[in-house]
N, C-alpha and C. Protein backbone atom coordinates (compact mmCIF):
# COMPACT_ATOMS: atom_id res chain seq x y z
N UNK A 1 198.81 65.37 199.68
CA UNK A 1 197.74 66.31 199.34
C UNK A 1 198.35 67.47 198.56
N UNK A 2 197.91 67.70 197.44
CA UNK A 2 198.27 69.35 196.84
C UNK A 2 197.80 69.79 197.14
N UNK A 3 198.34 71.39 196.87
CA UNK A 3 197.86 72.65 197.22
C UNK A 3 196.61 72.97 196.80
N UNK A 4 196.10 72.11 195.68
CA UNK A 4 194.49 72.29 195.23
C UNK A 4 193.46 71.98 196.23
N UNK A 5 194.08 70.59 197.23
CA UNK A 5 193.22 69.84 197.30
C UNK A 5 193.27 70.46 198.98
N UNK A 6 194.41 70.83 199.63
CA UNK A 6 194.70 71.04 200.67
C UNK A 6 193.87 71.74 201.66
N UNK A 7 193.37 73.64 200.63
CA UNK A 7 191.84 73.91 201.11
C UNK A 7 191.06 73.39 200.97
N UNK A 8 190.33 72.50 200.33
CA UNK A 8 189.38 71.68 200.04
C UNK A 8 188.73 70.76 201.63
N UNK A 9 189.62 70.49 202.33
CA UNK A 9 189.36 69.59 203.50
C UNK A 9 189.35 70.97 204.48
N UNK A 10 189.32 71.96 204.05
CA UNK A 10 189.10 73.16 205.68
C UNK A 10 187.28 73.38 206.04
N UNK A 11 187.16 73.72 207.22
CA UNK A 11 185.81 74.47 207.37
C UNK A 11 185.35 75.49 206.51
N UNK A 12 186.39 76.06 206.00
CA UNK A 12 186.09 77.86 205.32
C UNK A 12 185.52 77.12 204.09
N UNK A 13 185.72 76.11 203.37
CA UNK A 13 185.53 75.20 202.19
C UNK A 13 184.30 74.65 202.51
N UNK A 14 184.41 73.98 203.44
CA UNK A 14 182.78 73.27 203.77
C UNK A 14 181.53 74.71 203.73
N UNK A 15 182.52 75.54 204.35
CA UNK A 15 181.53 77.13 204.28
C UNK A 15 180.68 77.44 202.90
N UNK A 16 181.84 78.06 202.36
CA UNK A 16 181.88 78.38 201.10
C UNK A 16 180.84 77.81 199.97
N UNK A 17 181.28 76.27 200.34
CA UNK A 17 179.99 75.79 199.68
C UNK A 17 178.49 75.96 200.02
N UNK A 18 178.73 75.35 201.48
CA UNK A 18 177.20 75.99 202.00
C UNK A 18 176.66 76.89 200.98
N UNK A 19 177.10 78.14 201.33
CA UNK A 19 176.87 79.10 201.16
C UNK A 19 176.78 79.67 199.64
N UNK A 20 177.65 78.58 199.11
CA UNK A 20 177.21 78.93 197.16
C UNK A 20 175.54 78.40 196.96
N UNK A 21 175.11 77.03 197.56
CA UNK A 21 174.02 75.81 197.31
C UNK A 21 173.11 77.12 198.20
N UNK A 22 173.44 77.65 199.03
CA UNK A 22 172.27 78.64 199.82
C UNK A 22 172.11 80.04 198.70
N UNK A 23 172.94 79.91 197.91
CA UNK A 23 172.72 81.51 197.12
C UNK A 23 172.22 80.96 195.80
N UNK A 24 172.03 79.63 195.18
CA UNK A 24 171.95 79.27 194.13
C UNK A 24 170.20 78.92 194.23
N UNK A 25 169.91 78.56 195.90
CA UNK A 25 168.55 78.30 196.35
C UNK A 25 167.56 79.55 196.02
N UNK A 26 168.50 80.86 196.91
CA UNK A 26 167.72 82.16 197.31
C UNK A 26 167.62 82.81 195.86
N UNK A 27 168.49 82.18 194.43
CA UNK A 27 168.02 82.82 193.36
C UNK A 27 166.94 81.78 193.22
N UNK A 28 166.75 80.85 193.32
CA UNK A 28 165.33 80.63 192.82
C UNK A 28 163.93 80.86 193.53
N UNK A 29 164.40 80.89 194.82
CA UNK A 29 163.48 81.54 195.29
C UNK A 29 162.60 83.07 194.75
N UNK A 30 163.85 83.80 194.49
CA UNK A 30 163.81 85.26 194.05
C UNK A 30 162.50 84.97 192.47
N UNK A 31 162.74 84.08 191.81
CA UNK A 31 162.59 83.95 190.71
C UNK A 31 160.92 83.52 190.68
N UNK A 32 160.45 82.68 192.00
CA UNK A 32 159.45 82.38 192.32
C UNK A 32 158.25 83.23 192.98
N UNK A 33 159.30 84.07 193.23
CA UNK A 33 158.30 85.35 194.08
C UNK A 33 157.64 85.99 193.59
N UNK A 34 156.44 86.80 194.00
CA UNK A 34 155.83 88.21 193.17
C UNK A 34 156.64 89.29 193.43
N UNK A 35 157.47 89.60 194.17
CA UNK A 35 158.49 91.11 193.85
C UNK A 35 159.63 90.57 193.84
N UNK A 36 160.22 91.22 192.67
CA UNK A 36 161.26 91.08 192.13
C UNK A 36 162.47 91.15 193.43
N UNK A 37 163.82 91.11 193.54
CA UNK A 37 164.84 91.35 194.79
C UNK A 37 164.66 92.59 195.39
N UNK A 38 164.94 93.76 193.99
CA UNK A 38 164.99 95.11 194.52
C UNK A 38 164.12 95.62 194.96
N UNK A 39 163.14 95.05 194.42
CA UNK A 39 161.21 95.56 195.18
C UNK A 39 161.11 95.33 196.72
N UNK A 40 161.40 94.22 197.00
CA UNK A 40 161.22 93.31 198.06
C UNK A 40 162.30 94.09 199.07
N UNK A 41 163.82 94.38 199.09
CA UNK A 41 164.65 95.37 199.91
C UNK A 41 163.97 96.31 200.16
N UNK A 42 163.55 97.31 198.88
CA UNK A 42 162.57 98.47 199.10
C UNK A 42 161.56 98.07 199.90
N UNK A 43 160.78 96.95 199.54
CA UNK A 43 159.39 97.26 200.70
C UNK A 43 159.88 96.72 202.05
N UNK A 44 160.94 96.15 202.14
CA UNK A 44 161.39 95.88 203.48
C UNK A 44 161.91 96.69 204.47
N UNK A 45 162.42 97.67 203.68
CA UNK A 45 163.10 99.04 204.38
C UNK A 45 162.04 99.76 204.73
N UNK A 46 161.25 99.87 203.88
CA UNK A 46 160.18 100.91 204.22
C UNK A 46 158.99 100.58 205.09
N UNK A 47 158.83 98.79 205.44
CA UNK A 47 157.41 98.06 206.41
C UNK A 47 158.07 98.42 207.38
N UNK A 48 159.29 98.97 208.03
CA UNK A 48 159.48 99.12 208.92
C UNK A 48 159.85 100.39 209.90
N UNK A 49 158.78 101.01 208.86
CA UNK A 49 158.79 102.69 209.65
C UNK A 49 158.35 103.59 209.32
N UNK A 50 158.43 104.63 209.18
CA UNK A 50 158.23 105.80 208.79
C UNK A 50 158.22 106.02 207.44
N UNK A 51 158.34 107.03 206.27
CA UNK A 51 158.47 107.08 205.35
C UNK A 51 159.77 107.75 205.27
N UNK A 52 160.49 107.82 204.08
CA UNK A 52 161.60 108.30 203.96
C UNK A 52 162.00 108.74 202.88
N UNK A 53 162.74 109.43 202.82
CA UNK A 53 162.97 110.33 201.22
C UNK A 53 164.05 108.84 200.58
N UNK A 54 164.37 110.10 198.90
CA UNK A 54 165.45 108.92 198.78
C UNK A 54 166.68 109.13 199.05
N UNK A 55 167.13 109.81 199.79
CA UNK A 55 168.70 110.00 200.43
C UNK A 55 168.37 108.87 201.50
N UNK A 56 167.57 108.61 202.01
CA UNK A 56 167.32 107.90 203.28
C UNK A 56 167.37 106.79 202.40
N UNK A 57 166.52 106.32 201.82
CA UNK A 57 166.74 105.08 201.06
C UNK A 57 168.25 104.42 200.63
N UNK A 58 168.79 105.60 200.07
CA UNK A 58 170.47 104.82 199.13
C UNK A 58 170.95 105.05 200.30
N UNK A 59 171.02 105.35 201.74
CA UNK A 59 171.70 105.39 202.74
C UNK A 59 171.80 104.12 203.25
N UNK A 60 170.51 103.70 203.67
CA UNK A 60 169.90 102.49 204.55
C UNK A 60 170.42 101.08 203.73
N UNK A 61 170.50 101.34 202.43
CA UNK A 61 170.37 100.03 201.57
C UNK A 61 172.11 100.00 200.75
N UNK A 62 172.69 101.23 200.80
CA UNK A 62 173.98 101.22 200.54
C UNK A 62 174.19 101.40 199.26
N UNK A 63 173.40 102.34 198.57
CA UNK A 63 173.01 102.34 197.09
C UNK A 63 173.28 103.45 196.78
N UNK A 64 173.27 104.08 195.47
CA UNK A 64 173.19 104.88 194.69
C UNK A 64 172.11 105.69 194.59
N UNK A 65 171.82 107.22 194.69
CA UNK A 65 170.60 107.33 194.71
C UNK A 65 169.90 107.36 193.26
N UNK A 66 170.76 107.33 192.15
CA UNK A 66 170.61 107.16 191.07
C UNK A 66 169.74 105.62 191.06
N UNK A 67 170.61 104.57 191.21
CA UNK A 67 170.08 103.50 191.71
C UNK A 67 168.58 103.44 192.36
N UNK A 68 168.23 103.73 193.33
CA UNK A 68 167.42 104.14 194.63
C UNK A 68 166.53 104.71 193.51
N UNK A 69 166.73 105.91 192.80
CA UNK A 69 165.50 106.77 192.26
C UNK A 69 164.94 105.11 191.18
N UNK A 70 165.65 104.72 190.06
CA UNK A 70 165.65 103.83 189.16
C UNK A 70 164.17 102.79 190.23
N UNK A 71 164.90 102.27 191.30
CA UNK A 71 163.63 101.69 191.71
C UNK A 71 162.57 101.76 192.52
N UNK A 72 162.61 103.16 193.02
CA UNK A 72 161.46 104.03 193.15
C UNK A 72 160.65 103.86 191.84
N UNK A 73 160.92 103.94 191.11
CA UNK A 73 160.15 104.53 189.84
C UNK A 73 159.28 103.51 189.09
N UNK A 74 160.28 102.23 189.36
CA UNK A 74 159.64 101.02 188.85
C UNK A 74 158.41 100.75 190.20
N UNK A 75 158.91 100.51 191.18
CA UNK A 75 157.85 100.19 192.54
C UNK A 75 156.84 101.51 192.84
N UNK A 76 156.76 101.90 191.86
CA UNK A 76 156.03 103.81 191.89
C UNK A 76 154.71 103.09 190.77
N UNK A 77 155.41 102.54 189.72
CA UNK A 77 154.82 102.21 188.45
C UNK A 77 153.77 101.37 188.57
N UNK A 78 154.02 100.26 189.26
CA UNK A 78 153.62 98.85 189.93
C UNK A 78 152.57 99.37 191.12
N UNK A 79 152.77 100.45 191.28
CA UNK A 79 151.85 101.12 192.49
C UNK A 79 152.27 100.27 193.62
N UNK A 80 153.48 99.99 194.23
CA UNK A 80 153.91 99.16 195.21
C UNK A 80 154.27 100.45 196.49
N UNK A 81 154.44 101.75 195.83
CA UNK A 81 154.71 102.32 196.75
C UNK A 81 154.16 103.96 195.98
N UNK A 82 154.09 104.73 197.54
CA UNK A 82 153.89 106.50 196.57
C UNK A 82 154.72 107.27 197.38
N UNK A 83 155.06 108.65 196.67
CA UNK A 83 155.48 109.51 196.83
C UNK A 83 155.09 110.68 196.78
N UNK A 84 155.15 111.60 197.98
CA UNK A 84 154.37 112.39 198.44
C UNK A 84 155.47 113.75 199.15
N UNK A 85 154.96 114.49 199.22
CA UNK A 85 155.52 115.83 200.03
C UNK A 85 154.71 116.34 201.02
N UNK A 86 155.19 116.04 202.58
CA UNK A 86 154.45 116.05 203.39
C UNK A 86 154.58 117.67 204.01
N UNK A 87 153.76 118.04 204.29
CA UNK A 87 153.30 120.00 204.81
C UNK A 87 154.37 119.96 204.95
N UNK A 88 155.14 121.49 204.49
CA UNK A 88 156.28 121.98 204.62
C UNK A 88 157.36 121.30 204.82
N UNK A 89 157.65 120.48 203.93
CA UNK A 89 158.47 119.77 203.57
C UNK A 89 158.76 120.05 202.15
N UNK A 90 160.20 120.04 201.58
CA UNK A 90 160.43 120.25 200.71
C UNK A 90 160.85 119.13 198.97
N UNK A 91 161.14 117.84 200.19
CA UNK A 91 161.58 116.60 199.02
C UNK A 91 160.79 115.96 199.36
N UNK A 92 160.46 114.99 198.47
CA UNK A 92 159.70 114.15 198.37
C UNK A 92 159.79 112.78 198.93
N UNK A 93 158.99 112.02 199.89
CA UNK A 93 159.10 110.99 200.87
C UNK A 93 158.16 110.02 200.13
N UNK A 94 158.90 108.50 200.49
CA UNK A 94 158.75 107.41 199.93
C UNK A 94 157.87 106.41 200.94
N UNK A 95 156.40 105.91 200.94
CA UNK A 95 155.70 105.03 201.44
C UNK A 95 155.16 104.09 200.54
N UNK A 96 155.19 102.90 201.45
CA UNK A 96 154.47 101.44 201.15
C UNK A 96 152.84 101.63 200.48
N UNK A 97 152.25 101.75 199.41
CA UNK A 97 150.74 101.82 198.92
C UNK A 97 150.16 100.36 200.24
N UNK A 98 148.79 100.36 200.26
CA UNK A 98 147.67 99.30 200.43
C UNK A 98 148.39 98.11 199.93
N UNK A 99 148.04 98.41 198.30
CA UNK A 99 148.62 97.22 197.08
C UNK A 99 150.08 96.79 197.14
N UNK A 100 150.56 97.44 197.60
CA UNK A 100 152.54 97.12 198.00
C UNK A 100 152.70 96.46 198.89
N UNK A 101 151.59 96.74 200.13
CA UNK A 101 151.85 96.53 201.46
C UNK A 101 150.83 94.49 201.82
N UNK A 102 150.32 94.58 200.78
CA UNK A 102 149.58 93.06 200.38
C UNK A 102 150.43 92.39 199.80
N UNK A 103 150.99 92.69 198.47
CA UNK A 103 152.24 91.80 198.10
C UNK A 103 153.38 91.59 198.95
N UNK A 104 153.88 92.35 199.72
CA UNK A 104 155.06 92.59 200.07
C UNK A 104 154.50 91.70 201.73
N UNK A 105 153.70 91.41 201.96
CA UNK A 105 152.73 90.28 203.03
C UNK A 105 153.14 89.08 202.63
N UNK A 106 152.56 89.02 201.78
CA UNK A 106 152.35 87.73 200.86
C UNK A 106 153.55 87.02 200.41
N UNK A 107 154.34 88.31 200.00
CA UNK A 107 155.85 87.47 199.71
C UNK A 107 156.22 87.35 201.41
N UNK A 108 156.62 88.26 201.96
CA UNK A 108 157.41 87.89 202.98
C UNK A 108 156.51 86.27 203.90
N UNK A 109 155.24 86.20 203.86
CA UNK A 109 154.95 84.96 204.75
C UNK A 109 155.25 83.97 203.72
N UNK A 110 155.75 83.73 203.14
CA UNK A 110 155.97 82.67 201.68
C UNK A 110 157.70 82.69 202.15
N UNK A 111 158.54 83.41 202.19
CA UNK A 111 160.07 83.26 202.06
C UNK A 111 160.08 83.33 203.37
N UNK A 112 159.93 83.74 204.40
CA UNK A 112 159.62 83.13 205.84
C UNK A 112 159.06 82.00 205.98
N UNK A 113 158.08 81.39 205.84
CA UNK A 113 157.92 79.76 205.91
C UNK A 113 158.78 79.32 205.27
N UNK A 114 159.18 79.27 204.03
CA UNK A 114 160.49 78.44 203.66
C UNK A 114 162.13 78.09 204.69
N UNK A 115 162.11 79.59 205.39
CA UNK A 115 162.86 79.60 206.20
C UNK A 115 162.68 78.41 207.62
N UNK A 116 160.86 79.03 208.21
CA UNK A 116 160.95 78.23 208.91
C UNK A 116 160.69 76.80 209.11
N UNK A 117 160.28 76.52 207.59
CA UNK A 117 160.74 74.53 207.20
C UNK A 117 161.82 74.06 207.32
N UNK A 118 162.87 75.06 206.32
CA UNK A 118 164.25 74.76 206.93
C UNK A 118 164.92 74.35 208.18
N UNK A 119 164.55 75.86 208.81
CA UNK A 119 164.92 75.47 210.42
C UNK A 119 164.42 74.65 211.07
N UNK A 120 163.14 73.96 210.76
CA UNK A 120 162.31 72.66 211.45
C UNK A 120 163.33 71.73 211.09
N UNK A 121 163.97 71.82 210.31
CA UNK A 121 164.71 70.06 210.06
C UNK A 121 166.04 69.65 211.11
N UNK A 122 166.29 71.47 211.59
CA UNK A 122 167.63 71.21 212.77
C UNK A 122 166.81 70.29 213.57
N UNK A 123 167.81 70.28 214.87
CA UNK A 123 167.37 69.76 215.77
C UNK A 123 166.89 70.93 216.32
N UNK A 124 165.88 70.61 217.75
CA UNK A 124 165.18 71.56 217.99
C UNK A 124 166.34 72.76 218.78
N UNK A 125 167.34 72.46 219.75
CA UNK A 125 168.22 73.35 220.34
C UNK A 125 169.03 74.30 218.74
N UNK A 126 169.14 73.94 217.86
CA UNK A 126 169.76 74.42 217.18
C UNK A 126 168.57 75.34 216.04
N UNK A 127 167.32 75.22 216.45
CA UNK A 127 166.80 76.51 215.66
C UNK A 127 166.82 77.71 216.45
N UNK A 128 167.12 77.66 217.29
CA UNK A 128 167.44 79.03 218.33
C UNK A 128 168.49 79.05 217.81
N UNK A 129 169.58 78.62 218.06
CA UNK A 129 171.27 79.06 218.05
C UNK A 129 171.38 79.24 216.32
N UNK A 130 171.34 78.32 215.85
CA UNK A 130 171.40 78.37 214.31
C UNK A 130 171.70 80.25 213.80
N UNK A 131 170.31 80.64 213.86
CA UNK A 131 169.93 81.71 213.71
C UNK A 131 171.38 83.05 214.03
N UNK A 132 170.93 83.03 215.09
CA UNK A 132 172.25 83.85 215.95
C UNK A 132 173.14 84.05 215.45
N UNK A 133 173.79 82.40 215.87
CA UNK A 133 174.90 81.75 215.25
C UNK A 133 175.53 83.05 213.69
N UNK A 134 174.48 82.52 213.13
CA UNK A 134 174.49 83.14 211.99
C UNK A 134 174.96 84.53 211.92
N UNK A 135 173.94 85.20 212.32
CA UNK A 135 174.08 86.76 212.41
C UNK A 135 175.43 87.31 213.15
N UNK A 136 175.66 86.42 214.08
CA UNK A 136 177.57 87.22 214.37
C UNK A 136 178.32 86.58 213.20
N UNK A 137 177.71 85.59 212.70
CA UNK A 137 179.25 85.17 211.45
C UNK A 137 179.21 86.05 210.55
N UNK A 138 178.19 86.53 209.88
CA UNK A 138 177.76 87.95 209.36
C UNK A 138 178.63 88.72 209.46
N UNK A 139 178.21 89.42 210.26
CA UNK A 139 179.13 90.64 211.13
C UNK A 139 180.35 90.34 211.50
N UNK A 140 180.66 89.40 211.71
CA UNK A 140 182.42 88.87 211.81
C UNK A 140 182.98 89.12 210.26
N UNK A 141 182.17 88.18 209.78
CA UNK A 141 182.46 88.35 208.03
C UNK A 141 182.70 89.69 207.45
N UNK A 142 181.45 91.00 207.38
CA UNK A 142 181.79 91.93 207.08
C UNK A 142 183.21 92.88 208.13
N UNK A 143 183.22 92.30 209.40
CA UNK A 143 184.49 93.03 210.38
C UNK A 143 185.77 92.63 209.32
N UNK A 144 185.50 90.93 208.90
CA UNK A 144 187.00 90.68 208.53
C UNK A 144 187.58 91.16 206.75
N UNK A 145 186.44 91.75 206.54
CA UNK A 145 186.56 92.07 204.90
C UNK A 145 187.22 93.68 205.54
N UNK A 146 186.33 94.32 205.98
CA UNK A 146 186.41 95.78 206.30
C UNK A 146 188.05 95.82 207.13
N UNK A 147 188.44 95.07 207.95
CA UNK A 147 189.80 95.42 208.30
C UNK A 147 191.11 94.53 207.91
N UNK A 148 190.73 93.82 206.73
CA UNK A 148 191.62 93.73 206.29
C UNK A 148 192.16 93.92 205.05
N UNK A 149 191.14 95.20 204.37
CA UNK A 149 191.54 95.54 203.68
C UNK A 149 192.29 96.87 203.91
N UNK A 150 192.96 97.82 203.00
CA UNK A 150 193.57 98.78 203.14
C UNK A 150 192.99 99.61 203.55
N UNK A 151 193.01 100.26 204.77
CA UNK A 151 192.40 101.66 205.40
C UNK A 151 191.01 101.59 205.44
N UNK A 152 190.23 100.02 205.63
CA UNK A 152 188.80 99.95 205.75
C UNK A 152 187.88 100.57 204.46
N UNK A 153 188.66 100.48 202.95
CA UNK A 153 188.25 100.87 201.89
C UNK A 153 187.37 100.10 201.05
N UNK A 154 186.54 99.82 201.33
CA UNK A 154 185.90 98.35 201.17
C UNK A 154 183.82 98.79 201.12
N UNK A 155 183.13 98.89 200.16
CA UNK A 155 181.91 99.07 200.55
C UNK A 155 180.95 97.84 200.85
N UNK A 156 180.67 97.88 201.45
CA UNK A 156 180.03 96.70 202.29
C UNK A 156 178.27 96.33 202.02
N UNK A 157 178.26 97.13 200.67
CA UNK A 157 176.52 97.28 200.23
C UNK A 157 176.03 95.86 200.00
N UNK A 158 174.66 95.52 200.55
CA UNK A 158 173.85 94.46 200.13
C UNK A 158 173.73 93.73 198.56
């Protein structure tokens, strides 16, 4: 076996691929949707709470607020979301519109059923674990980027 071929037969390889054929999927998915990626983060951050300025935004999402303002402005445009200054308050806070809050429905029960067709094809013990499963490899994943690089110098943004 060469050294080419040698990773080739590991798990991290069988991974890897997975995981290219799963990112090559979720762009077409993206492509199929009514909100664009960055729309869809934005209205996801925001269906789930309160309203929030945009320091809160490039915080939560690991962004730029330069960035952050850029798609405020587009999802402002689209009327997907408004911005408002609530009594004595001084900056301006970011909420989901009616019309944002219908698309951003619509997409999410559309890329959620896809999900949960997927997971119908495990076996049934493994659409519970699957899931999980997942979410600590995640978080293992970002642990093993973050400490092994130099002094945890590493940004870890979506």
């Amino acid at each position: 076996m060469t050294s080419m071929t040698a990773f080739t037969q590991t798990p991290a390889w069988t991974l890897a691929t997975a995981l290219g054929r799963y990112e090559q999927t979720r762009r077409e998915v993206e492509v199929a949707s009514t909100l664009g990626r960055a729309e869809l983060r934005l209205m996801w951050l925001l269906a789930q709470g309160d309203p929030m300025t945009l320091r809160d935004v490039a915080d939560h999402l690991g962004l730029e607020q330069s960035t952050v303002n850029r798609q405020v402005n587009t999802a402002l445009e689209a009327g997907l979301v408004r911005r408002f200054r609530a009594p004595g308050c001084s900056v301006y806070q970011i909420e989901v519109t009616e019309h944002g809050a219908q698309l951003f429905s619509e997409d999410a029960a559309w890329n959620l059923g896809l999900l949960d067709k997927a997971l119908a094809a495990l076996p049934p013990e493994q659409r519970i674990t699957f899931p999980a499963l997942l979410s600590e490899f995640v978080e293992a994943y970002a642990h093993a980027l973050t400490s092994s690089h130099p002094a945890g110098q590493v940004s870890t943004r979506p």
